[in-house]
C-alpha atoms as a PDB file:
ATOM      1  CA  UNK A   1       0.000   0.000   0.000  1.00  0.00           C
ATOM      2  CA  UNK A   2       1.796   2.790  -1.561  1.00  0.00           C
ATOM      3  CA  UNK A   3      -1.183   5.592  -0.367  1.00  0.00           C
ATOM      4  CA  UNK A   4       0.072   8.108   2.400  1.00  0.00           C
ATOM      5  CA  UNK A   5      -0.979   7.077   6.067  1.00  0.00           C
ATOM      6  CA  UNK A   6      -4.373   8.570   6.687  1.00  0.00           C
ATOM      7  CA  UNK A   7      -5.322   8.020   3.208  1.00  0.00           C
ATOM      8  CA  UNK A   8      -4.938   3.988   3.673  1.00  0.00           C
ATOM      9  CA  UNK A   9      -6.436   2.817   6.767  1.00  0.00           C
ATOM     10  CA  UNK A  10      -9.806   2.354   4.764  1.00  0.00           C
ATOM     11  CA  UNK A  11      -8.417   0.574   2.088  1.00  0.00           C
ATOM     12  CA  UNK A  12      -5.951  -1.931   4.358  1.00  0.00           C
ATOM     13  CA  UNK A  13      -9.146  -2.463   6.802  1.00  0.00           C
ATOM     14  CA  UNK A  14     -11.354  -3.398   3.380  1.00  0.00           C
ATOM     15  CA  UNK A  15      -8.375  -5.824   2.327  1.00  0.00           C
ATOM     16  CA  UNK A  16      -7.782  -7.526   5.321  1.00  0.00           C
ATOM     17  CA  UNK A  17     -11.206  -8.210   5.926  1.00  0.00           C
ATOM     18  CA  UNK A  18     -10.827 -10.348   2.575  1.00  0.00           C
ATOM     19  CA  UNK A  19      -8.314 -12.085   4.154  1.00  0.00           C
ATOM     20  CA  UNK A  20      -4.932 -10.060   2.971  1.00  0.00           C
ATOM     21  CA  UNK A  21      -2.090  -9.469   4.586  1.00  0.00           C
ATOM     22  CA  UNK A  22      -1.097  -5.726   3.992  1.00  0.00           C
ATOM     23  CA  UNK A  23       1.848  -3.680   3.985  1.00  0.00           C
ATOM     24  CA  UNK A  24       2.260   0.366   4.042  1.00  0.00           C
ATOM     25  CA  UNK A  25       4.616   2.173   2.340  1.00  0.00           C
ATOM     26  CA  UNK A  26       3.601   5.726   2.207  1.00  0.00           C
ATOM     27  CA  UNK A  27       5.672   7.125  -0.804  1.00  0.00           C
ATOM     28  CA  UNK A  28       3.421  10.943  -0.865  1.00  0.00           C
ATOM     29  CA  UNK A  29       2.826  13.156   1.420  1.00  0.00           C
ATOM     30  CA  UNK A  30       0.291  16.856   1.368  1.00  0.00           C
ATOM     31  CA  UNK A  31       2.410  19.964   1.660  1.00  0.00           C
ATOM     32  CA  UNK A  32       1.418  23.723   1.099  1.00  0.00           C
ATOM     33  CA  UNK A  33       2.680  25.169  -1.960  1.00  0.00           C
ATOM     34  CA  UNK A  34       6.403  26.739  -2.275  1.00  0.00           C
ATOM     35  CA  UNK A  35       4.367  30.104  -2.346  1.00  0.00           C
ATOM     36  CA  UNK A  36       0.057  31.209  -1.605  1.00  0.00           C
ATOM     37  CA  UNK A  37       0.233  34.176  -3.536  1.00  0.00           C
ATOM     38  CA  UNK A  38      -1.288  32.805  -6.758  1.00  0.00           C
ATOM     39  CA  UNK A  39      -3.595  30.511  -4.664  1.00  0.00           C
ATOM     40  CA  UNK A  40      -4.838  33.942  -2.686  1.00  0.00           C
ATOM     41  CA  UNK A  41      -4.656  35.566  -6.134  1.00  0.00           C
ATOM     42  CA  UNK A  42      -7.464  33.406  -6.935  1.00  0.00           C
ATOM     43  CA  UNK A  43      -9.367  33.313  -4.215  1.00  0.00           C
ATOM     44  CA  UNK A  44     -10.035  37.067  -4.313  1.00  0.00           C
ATOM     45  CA  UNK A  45     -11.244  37.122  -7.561  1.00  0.00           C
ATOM     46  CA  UNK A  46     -13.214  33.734  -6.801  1.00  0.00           C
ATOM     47  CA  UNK A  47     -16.854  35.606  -8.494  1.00  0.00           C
ATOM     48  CA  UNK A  48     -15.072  35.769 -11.948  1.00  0.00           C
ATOM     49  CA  UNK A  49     -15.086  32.175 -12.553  1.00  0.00           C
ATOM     50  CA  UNK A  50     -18.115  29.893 -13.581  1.00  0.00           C
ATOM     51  CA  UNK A  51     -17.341  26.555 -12.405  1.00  0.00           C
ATOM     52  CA  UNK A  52     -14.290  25.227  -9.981  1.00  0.00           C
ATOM     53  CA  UNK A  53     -13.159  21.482 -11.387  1.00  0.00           C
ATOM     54  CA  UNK A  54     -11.829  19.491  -8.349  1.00  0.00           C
ATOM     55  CA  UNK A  55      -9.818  16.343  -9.471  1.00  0.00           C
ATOM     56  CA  UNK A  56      -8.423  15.131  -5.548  1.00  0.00           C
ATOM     57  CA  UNK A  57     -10.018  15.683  -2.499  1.00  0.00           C
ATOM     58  CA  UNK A  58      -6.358  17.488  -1.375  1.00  0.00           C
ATOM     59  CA  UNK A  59      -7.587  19.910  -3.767  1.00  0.00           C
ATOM     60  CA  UNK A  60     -10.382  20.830  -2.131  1.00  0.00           C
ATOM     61  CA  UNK A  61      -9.456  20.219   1.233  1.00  0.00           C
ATOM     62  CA  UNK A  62      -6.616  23.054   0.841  1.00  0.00           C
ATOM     63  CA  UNK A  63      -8.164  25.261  -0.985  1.00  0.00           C
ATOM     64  CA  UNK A  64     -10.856  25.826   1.440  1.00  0.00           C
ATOM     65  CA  UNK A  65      -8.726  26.415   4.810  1.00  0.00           C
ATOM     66  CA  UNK A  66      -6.999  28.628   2.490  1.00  0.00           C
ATOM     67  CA  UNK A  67     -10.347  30.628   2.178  1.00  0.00           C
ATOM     68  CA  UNK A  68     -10.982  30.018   5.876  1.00  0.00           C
ATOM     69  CA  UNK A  69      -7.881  31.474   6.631  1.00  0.00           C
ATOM     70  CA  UNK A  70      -7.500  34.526   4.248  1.00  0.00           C
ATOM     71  CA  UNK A  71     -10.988  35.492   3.175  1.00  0.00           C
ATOM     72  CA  UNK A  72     -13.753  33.578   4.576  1.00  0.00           C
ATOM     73  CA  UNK A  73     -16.804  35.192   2.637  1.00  0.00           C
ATOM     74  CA  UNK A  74     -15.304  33.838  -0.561  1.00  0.00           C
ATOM     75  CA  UNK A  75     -16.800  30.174   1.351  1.00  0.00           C
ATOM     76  CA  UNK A  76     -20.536  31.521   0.080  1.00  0.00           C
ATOM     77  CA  UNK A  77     -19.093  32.738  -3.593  1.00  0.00           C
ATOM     78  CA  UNK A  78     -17.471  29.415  -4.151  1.00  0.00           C
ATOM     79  CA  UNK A  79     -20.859  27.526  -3.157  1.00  0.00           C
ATOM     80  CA  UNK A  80     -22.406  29.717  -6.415  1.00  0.00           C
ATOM     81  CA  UNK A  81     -20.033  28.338  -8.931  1.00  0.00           C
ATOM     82  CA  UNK A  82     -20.633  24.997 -10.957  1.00  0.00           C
ATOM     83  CA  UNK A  83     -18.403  22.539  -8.788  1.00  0.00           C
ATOM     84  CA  UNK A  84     -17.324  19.489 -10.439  1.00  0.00           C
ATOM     85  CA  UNK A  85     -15.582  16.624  -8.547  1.00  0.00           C
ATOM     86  CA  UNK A  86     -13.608  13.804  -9.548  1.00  0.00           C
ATOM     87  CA  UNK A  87     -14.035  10.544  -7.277  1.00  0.00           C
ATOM     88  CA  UNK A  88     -16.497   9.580  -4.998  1.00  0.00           C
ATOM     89  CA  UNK A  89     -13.694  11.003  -2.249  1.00  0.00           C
ATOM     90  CA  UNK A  90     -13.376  14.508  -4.202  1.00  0.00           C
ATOM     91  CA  UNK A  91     -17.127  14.692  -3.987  1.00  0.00           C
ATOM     92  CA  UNK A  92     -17.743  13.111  -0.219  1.00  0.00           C
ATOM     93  CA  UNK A  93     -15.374  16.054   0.791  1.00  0.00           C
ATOM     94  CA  UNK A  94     -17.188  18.766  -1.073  1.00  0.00           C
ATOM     95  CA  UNK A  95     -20.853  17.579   0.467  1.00  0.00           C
ATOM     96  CA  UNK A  96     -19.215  16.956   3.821  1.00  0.00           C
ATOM     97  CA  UNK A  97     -17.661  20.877   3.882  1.00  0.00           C
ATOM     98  CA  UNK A  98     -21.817  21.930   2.633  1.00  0.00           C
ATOM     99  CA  UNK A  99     -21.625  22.598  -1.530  1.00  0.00           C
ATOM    100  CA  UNK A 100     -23.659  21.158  -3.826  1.00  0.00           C
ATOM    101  CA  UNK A 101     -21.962  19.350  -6.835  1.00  0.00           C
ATOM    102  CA  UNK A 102     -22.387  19.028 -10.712  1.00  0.00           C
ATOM    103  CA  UNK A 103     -23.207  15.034 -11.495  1.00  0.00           C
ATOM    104  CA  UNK A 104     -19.960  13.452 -12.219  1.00  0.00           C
ATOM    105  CA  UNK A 105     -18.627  11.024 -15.155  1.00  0.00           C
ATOM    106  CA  UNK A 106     -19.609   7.429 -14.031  1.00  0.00           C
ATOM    107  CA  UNK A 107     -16.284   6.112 -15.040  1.00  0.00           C
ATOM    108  CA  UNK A 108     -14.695   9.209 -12.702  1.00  0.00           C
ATOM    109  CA  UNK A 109     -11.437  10.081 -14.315  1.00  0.00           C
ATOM    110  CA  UNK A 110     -10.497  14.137 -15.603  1.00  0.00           C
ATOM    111  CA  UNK A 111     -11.026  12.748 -19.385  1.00  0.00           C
ATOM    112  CA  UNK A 112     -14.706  11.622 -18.988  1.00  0.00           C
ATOM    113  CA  UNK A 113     -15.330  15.029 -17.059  1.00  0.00           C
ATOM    114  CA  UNK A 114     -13.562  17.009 -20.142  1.00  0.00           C
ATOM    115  CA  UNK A 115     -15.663  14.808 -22.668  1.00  0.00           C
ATOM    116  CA  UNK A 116     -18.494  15.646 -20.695  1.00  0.00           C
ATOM    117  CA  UNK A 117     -18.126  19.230 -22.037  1.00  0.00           C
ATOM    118  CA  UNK A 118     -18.667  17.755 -25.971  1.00  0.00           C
ATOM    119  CA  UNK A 119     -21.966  19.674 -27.248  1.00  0.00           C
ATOM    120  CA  UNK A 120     -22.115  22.111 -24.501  1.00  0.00           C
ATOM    121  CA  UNK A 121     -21.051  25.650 -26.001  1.00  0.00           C
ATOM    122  CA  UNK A 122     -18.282  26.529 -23.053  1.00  0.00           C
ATOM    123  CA  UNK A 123     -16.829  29.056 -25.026  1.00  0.00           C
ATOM    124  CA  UNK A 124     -15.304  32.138 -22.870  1.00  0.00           C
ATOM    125  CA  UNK A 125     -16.758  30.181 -19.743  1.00  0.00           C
ATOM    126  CA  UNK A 126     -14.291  30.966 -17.109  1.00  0.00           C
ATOM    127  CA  UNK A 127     -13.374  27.349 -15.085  1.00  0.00           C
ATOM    128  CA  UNK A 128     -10.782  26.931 -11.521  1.00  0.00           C
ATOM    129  CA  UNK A 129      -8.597  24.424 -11.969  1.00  0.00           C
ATOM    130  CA  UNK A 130      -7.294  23.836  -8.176  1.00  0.00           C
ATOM    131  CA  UNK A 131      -4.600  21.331  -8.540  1.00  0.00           C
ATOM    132  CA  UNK A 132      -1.186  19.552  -7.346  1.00  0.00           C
ATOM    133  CA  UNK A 133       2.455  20.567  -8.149  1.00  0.00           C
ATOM    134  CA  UNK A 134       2.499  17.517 -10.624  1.00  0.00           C
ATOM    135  CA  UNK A 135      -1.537  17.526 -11.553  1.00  0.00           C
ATOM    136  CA  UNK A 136      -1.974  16.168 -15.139  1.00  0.00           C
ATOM    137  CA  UNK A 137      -3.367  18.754 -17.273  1.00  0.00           C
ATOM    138  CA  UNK A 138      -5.305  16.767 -19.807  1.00  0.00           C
ATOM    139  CA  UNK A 139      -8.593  17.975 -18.494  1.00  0.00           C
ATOM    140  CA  UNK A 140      -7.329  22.154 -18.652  1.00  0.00           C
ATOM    141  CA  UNK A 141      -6.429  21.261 -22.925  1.00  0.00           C
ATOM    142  CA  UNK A 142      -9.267  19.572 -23.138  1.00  0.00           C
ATOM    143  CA  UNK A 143     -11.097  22.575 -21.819  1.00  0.00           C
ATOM    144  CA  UNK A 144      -9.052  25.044 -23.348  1.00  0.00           C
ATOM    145  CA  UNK A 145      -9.823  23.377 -26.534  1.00  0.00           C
ATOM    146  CA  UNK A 146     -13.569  23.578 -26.406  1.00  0.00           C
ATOM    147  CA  UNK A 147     -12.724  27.585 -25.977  1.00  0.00           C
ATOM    148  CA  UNK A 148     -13.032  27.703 -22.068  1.00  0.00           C
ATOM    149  CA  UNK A 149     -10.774  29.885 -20.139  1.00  0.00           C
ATOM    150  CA  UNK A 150      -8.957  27.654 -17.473  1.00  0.00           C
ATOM    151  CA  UNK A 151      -6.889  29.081 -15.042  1.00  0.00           C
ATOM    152  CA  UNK A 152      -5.352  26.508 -12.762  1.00  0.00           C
ATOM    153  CA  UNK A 153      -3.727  27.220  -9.405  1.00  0.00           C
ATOM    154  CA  UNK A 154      -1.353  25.326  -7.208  1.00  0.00           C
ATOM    155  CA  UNK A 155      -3.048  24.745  -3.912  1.00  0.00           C
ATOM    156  CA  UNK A 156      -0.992  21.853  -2.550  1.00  0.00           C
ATOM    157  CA  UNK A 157       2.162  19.420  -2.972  1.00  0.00           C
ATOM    158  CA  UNK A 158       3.201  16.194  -3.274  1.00  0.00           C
ATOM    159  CA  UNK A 159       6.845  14.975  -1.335  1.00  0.00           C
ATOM    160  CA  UNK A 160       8.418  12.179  -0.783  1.00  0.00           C
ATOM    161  CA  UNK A 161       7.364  11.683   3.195  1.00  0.00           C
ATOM    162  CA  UNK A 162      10.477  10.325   5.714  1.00  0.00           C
ATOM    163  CA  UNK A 163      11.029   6.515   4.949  1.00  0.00           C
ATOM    164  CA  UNK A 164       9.788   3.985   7.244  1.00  0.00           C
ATOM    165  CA  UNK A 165      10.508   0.526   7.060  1.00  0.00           C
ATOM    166  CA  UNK A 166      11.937   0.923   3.872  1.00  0.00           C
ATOM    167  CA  UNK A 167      14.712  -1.777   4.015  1.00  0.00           C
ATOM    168  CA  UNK A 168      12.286  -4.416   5.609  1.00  0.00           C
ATOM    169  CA  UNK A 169       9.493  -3.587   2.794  1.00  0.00           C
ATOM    170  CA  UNK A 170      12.519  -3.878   0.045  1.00  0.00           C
ATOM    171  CA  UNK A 171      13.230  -7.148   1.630  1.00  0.00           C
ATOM    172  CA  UNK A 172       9.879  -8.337   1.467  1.00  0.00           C
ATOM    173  CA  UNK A 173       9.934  -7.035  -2.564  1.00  0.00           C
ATOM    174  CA  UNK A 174      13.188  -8.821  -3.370  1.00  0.00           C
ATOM    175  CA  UNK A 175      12.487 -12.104  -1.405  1.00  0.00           C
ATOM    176  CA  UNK A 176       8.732 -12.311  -3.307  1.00  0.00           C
ATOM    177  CA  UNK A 177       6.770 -12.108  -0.049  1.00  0.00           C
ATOM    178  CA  UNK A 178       4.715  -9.042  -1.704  1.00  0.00           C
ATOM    179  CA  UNK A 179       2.326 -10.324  -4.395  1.00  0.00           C
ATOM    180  CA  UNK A 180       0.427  -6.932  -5.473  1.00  0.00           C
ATOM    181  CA  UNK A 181       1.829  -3.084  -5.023  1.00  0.00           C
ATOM    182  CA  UNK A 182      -0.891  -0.571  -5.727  1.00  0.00           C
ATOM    183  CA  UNK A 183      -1.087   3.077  -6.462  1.00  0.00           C
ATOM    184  CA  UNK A 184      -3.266   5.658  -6.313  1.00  0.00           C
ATOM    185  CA  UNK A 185      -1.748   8.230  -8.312  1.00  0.00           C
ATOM    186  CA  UNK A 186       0.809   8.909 -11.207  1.00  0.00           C
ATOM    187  CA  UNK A 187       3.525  10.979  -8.431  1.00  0.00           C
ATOM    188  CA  UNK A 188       3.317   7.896  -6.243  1.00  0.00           C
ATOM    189  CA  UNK A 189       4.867   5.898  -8.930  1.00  0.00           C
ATOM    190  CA  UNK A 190       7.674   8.576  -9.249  1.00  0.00           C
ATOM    191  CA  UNK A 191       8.490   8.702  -5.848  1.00  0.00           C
ATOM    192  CA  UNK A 192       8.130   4.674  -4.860  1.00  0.00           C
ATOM    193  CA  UNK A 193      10.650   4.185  -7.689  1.00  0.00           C
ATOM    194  CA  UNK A 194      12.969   6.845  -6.374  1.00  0.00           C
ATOM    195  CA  UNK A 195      12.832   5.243  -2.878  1.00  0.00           C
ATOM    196  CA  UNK A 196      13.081   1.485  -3.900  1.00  0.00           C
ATOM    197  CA  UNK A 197      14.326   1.285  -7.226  1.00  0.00           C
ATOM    198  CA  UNK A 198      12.148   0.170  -9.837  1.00  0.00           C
ATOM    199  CA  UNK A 199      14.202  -3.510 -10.115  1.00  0.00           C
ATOM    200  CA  UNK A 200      11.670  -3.755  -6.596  1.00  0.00           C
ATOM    201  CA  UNK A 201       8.320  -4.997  -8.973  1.00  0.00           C
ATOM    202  CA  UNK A 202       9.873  -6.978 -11.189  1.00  0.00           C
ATOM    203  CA  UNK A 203       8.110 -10.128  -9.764  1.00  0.00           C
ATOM    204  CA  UNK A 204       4.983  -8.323  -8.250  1.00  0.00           C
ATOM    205  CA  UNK A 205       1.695  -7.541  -9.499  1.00  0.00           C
ATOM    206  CA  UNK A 206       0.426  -3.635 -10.169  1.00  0.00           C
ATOM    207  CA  UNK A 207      -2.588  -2.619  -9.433  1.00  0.00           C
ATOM    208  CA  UNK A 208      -3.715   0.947 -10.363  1.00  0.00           C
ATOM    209  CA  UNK A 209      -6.666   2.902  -9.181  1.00  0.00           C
ATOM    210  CA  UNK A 210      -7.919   4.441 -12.701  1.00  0.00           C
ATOM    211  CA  UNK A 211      -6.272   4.896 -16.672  1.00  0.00           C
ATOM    212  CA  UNK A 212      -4.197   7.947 -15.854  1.00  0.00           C
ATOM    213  CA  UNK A 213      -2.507   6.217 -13.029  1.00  0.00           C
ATOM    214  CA  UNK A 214      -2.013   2.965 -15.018  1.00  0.00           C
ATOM    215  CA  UNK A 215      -0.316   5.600 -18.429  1.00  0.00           C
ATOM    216  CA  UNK A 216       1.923   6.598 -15.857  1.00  0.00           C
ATOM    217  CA  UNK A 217       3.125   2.892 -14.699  1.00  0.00           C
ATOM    218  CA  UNK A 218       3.514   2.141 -18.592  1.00  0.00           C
ATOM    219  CA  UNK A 219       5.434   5.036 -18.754  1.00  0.00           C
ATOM    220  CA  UNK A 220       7.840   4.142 -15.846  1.00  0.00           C
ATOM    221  CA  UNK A 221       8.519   0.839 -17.551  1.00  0.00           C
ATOM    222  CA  UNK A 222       5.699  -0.949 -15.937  1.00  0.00           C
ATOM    223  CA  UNK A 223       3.163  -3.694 -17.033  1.00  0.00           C
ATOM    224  CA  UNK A 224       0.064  -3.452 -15.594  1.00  0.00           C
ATOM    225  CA  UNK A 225      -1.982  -6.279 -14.269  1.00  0.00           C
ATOM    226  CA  UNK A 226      -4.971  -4.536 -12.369  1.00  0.00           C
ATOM    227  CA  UNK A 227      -6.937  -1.591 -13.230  1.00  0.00           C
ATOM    228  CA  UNK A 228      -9.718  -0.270 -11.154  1.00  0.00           C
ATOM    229  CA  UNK A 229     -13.140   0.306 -12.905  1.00  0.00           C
ATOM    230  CA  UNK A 230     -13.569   3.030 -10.968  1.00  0.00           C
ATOM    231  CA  UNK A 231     -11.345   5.356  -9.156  1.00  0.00           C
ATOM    232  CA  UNK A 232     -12.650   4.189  -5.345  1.00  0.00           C
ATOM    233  CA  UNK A 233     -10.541   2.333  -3.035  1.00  0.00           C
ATOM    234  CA  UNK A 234     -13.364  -0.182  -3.539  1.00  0.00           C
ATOM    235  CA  UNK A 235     -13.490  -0.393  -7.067  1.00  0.00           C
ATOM    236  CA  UNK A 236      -9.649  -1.476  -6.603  1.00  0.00           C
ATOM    237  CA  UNK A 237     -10.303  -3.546  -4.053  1.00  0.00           C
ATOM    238  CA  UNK A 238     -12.954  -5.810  -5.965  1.00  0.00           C
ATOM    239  CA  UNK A 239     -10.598  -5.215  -8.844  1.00  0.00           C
ATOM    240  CA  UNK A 240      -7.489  -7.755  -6.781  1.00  0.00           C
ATOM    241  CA  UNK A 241     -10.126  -9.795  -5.736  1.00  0.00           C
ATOM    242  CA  UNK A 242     -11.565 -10.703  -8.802  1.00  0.00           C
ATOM    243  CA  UNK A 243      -7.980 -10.762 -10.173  1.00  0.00           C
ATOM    244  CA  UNK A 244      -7.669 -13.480  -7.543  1.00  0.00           C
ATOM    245  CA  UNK A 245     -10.702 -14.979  -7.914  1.00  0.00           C
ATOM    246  CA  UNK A 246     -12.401 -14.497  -4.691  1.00  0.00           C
ATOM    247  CA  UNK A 247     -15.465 -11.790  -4.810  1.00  0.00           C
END
């Protein structure tokens, strides 16, 4: 379990109930930015924009205690916009903080929210794009492309957290006492293979949580052997158990 730590006790408790045996390796962790002024930028000029795309709940977890913290009124202007969320998680975390969100793509990934858009005249529509350090920007093009004006703003980033256990997981690896990694995102592939090497899943099976994640494994050299339908921790877990044959 590659997922940082608060982000995988859900997932580990839904495995092991299936009978696994699982081991963490958090390879990301949630910083603030280098620097809030474009983030604030943003935020004060929140009313100019007509929908706010939110593809990680990080996204939208940071950019509202930014509000909170620098201009709480722009909470009520943000609950006018069109929100869209990616992920059942992006979307629990919007509800939970009080908005209202725009139905999402049933297969939940930023391409099926850009296609979406096909037939709808967004032209000179004005769309947020809060996002990660290392967010993919298929979904601004694809915006951009349909004549939308897409401003994206760092509001969080990823690092590689302080190692733990890392020798005893790479044992584990090397001695084939792992059968499946998975990740959750295309920087957690970056920064596992920085920490272990990427000689480490040679013999082990990948499982990724969605298309964008698995590009990014492919990319990295990787084959991929399990793809979530959906990007939910339990779309990936019925994903390994079917893979394994018990549902």
């Amino acid at each position: 379990m590659t997922r940082s730590k608060n982000s995988s006790a859900e997932i580990q408790s839904m495995l092991e109930s299936r009978g696994a045996a699982v081991v963490c390796l958090p390879t990301i962790e949630v910083a603030d930015p280098d620097s809030w002024t474009e983030c604030d930028a943003t935020i004060w000029k929140l009313a100019e924009y007509d929908s706010v795309c939110f593809t990680s709940k990080n996204a939208v977890e940071k950019l509202i205690q930014r509000i909170r913290l620098i201009r709480p009124q722009a909470l009520n202007t943000l609950a006018t916009r069109n929100l869209f969320a990616i992920g059942e998680k992006t979307r629990s975390v919007l509800e939970a903080s009080g908005f209202s969100v725009q139905p999402i793509p049933p297969k939940h990934s930023a391409e099926d929210l850009a296609h979406s858009f096909y037939g709808q005249n967004i032209s000179g529509k004005h769309f947020l794009f809060p996002k990660s350090n290392i967010a993919h920007d298929s979904l601004p093009k694809e915006l951009r492309s349909l004549g939308a004006v897409v401003d994206e703003t760092v509001t969080y980033k990823t690092v590689i957290p302080e190692p733990e256990n890392l020798e005893h997981t790479r044992a584990l690896l090397t001695n084939g006492k792992i059968d499946v990694v998975t990740f959750f995102s295309p920087s957690s592939i970056r920064n596992f293979v920085e920490m272990m090497g990427i000689e480490t899943l040679q013999h082990v099976l990948i499982a990724v949580i969605g298309q964008t994640t698995g590009e990014a494994a492919k990319d990295a050299g990787l084959d991929v052997n399990i793809i979530a339908k959906q990007q939910t921790t339990e779309s990936m877990v019925q994903g390994i158990a079917e893979h394994f044959g018990n549902l």
